[in-house]
C-alpha atoms as a PDB file:
ATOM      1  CA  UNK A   1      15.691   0.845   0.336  1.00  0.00           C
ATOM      2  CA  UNK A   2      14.220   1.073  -2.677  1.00  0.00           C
ATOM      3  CA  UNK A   3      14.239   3.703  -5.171  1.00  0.00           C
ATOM      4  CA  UNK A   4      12.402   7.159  -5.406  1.00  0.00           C
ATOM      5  CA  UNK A   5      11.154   5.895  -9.346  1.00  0.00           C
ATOM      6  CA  UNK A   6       9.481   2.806  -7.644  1.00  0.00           C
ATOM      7  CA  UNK A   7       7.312   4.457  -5.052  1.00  0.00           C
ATOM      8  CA  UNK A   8       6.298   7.199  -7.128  1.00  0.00           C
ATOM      9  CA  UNK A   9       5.277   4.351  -9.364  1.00  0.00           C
ATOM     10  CA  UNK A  10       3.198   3.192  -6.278  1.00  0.00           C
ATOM     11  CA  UNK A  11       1.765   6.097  -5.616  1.00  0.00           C
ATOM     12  CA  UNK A  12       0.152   6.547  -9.352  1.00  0.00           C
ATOM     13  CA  UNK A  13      -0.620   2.944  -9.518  1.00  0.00           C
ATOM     14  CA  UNK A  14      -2.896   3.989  -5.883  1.00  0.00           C
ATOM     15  CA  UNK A  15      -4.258   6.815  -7.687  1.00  0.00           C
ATOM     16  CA  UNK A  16      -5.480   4.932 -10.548  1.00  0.00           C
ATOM     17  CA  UNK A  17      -7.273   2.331  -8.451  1.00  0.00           C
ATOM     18  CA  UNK A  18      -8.938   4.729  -6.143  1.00  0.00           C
ATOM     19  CA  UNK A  19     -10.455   6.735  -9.645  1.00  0.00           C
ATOM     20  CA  UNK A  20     -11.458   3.463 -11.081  1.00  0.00           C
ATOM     21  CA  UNK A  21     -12.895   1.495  -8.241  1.00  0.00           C
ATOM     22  CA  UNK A  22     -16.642   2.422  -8.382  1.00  0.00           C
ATOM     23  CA  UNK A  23     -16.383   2.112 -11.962  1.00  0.00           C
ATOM     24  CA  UNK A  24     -15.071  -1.035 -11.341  1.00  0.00           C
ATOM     25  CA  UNK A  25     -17.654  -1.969  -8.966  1.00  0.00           C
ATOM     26  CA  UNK A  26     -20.282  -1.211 -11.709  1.00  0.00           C
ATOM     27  CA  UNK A  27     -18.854  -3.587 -14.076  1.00  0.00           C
ATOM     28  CA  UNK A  28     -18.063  -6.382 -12.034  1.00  0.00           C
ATOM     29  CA  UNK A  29     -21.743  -6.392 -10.477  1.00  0.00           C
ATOM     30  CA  UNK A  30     -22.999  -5.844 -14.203  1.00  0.00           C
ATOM     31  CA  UNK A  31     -20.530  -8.631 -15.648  1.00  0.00           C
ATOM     32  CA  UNK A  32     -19.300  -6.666 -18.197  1.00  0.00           C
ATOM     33  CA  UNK A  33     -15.777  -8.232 -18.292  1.00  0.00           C
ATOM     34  CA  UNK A  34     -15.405  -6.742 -21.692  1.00  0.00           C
ATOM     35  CA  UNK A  35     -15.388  -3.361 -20.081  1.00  0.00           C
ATOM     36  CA  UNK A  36     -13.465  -4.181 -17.684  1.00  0.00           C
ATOM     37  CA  UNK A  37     -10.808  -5.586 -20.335  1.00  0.00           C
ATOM     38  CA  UNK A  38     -11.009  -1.676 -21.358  1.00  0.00           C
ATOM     39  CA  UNK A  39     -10.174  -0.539 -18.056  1.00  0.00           C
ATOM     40  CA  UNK A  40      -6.263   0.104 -17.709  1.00  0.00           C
ATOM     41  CA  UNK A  41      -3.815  -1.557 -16.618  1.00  0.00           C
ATOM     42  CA  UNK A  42      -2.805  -0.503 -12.968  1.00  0.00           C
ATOM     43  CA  UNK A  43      -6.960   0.100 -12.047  1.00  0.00           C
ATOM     44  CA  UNK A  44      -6.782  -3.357 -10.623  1.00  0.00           C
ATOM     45  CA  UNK A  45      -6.097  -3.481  -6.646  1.00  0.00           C
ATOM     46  CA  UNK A  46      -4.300  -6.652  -7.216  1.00  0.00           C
ATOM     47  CA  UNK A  47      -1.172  -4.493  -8.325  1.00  0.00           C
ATOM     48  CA  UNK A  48      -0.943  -2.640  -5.292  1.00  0.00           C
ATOM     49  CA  UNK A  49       2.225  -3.276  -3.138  1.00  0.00           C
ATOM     50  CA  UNK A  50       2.725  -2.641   0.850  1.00  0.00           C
ATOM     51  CA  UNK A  51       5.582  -0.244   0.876  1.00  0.00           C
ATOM     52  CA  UNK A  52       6.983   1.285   4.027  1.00  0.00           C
ATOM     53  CA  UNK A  53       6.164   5.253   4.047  1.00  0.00           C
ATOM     54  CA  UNK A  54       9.317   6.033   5.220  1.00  0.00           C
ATOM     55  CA  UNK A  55      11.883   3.878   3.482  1.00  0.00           C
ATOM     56  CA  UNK A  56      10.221   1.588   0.644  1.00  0.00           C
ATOM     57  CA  UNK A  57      10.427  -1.645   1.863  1.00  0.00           C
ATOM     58  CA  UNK A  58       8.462  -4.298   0.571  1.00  0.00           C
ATOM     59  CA  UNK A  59       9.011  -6.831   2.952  1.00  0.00           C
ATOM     60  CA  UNK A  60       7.948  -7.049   6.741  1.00  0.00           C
ATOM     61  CA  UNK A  61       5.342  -3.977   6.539  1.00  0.00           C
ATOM     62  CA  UNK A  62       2.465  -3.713   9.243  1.00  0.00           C
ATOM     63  CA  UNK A  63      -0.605  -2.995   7.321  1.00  0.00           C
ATOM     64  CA  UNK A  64      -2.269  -1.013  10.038  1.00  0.00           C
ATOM     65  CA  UNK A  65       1.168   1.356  10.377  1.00  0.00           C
ATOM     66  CA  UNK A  66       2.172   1.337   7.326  1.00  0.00           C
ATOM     67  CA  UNK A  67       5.434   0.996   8.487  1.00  0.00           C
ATOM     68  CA  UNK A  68       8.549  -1.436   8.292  1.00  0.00           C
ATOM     69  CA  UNK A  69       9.334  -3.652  11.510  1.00  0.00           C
ATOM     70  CA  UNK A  70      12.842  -2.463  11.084  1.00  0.00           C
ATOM     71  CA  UNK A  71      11.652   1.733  11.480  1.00  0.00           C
ATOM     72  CA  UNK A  72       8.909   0.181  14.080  1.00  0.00           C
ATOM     73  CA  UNK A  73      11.057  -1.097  16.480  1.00  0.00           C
ATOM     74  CA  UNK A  74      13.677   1.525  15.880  1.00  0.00           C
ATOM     75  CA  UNK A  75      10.516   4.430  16.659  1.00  0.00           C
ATOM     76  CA  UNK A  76       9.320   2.179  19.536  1.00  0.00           C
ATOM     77  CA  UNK A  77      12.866   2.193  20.918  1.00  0.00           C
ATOM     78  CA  UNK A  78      13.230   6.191  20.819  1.00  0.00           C
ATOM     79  CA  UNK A  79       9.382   6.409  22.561  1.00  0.00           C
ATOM     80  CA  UNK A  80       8.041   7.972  19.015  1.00  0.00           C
ATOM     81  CA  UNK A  81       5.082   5.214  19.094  1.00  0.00           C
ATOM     82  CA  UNK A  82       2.811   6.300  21.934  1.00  0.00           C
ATOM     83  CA  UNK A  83       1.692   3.761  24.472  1.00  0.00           C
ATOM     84  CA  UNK A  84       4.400   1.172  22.545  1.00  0.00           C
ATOM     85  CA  UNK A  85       7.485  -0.272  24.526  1.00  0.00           C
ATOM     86  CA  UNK A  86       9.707  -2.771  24.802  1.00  0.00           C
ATOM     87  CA  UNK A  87       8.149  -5.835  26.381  1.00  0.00           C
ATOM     88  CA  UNK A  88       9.924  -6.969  29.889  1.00  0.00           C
ATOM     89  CA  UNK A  89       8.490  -9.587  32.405  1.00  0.00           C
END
């Protein structure tokens, strides 16, 4: 699990890119990469991280869920995912 300090970290990091991204846009299509040089740090979406909303993980995160596979399967197991079970044939 990983700490509080890293995904608040996360979450300002997502807060900067979502501010900056049209002004981001703007440069790119302009080609000012001086302006862009300006820009700070954490406005690029390239340091973004998938993170698990409910316990940090890095690693094995579905996109669309937002979620761990480990907290996936344990949710599909307790019938907390609707219209998800465990697959029997």
């Amino acid at each position: 699990m990983s700490s509080k300090s890293t995904v608040e970290r996360m979450k300002r990091v997502q807060d900067t890119v979502n501010k900056y991204r049209e002004l981001r846009k703007q440069l790119k299509a302009s080609g000012d990469y001086a302006g862009l040089a300006r820009l700070p740090r954490d406005a690029s979406p390239t340091r973004l991280r998938n993170y698990c909303a409910l316990t940090g993980r890095t690693r094995g995160v579905y996109r669309k869920l937002k979620i761990s596979r480990i907290k996936l399967r344990e949710l599909a197991l307790e019938g907390k995912i609707p219209g998800m079970r465990k697959a029997s044939w």
